[in-house]
Protein backbone atom coordinates (compact mmCIF):
# COMPACT_ATOMS: atom_id res chain seq x y z
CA UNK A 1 49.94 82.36 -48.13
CA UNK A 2 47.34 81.38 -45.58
CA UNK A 3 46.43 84.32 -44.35
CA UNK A 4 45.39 84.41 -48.15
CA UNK A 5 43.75 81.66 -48.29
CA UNK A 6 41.98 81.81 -45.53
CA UNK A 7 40.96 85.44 -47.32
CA UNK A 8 39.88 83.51 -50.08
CA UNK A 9 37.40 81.08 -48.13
CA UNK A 10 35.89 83.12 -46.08
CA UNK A 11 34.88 85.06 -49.80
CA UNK A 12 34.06 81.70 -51.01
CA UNK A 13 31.67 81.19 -47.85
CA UNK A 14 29.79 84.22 -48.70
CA UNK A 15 28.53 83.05 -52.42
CA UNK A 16 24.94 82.25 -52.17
CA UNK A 17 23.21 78.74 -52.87
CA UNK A 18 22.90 78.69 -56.50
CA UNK A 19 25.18 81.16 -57.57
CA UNK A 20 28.66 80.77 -59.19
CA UNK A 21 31.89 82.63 -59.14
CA UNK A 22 34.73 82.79 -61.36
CA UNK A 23 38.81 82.46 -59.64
CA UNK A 24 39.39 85.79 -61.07
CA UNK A 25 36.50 87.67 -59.49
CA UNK A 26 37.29 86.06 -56.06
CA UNK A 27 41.08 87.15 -56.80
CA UNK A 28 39.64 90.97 -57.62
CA UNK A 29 38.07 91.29 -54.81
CA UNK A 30 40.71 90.52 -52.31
CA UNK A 31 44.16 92.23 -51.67
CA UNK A 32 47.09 90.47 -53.12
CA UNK A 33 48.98 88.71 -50.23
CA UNK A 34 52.06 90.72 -48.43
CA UNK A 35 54.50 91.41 -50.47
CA UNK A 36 53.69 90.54 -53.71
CA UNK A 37 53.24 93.43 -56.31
CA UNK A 38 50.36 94.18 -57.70
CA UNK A 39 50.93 93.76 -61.08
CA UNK A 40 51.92 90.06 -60.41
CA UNK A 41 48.62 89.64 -57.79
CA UNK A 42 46.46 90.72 -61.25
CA UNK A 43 48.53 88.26 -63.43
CA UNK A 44 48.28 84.86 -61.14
CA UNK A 45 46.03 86.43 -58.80
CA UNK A 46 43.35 83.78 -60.15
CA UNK A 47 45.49 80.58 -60.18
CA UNK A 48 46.44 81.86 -56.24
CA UNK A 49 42.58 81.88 -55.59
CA UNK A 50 42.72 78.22 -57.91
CA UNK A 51 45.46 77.05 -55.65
CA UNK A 52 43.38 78.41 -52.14
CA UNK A 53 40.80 76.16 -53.17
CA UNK A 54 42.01 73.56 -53.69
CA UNK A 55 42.97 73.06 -50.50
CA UNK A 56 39.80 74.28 -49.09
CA UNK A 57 38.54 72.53 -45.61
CA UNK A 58 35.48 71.14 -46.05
CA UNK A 59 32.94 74.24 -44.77
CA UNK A 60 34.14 75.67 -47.83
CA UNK A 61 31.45 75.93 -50.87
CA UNK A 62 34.49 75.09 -53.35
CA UNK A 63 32.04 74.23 -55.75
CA UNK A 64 30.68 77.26 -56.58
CA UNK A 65 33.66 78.80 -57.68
CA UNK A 66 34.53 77.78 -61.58
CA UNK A 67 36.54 79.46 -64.49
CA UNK A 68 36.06 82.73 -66.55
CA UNK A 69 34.36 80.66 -69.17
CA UNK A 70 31.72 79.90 -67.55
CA UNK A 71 33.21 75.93 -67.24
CA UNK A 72 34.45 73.56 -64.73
CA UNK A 73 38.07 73.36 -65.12
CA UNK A 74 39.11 70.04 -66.08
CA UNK A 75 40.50 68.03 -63.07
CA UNK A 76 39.50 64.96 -60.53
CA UNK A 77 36.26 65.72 -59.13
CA UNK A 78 34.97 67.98 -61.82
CA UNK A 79 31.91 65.46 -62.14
CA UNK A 80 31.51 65.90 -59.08
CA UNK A 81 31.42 70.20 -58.80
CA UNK A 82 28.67 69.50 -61.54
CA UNK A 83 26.50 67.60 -59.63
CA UNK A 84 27.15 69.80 -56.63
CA UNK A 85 25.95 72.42 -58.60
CA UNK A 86 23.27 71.22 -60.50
CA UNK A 87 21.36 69.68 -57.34
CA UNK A 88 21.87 73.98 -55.86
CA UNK A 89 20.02 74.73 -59.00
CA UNK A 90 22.69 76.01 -61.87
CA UNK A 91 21.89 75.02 -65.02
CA UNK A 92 24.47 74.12 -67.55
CA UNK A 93 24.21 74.67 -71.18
CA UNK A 94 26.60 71.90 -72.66
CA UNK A 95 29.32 72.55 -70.15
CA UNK A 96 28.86 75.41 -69.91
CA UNK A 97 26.95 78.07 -66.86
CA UNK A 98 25.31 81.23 -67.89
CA UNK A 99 27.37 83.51 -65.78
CA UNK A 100 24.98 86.83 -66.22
CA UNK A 101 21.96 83.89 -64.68
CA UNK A 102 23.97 82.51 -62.08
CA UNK A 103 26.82 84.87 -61.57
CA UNK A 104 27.00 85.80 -57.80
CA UNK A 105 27.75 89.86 -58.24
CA UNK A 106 30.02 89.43 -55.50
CA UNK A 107 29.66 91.76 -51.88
CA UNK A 108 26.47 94.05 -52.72
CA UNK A 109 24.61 91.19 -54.09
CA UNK A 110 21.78 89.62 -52.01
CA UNK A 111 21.12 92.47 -49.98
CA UNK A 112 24.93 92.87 -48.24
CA UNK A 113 27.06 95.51 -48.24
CA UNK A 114 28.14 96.71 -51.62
CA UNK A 115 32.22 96.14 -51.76
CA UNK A 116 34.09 97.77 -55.01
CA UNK A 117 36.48 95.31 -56.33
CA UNK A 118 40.08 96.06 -55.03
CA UNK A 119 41.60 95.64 -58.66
């Protein structure tokens, strides 16, 4: 799993200042780690991305990356990803980020090389 992980933050690294993510893109664009089937990579492949950063070393943008809502999942330090964010720029509505505003488009976007999601 960290070969995955490490998958995931180097990803993660990539998302521009003032742009936003969700777990389940991240997962999409990534292969699912050895050995695990595909069909289970697209059911959990977002809580494995959830899971990557969480224990993210601290070069890692973790909070740029939030859930498919649009929202900050719910946890310790989720006042914190807000402020993160908000002083990069994002705007919340309520609780809530405009993903088709802030939405990174993931590899392609911001003049790199355009990357089809794996999944």
């Amino acid at each position: 799993m960290q070969q995955f992980h490490s998958l995931v933050w180097d990803l993660v690294r990539r998302i521009p200042l003032g742009r936003v993510a969700t777990y389940g893109q991240i997962a999409r664009m990534l292969p699912p780690p050895p050995g695990v089937e595909i069909e289970a990579y697209r059911a959990f492949g977002a809580r494995w991305v959830g899971g990557a950063m969480a224990n993210s070393p601290d070069n890692v943008p973790w909070q740029r990356v939030i859930n498919a809502q649009g929202r900050i999942s719910e946890r310790p330090g989720a006042e914190r990803q807000r402020a993160l964010l908000e002083q990069e720029g994002v705007a919340f509505v309520k609780d809530k980020v405009d993903l088709k505003k802030f939405g990174w488009k993931g590899l392609g976007d911001d003049g790199e090389a355009a990357q089809p999601p794996l999944l």
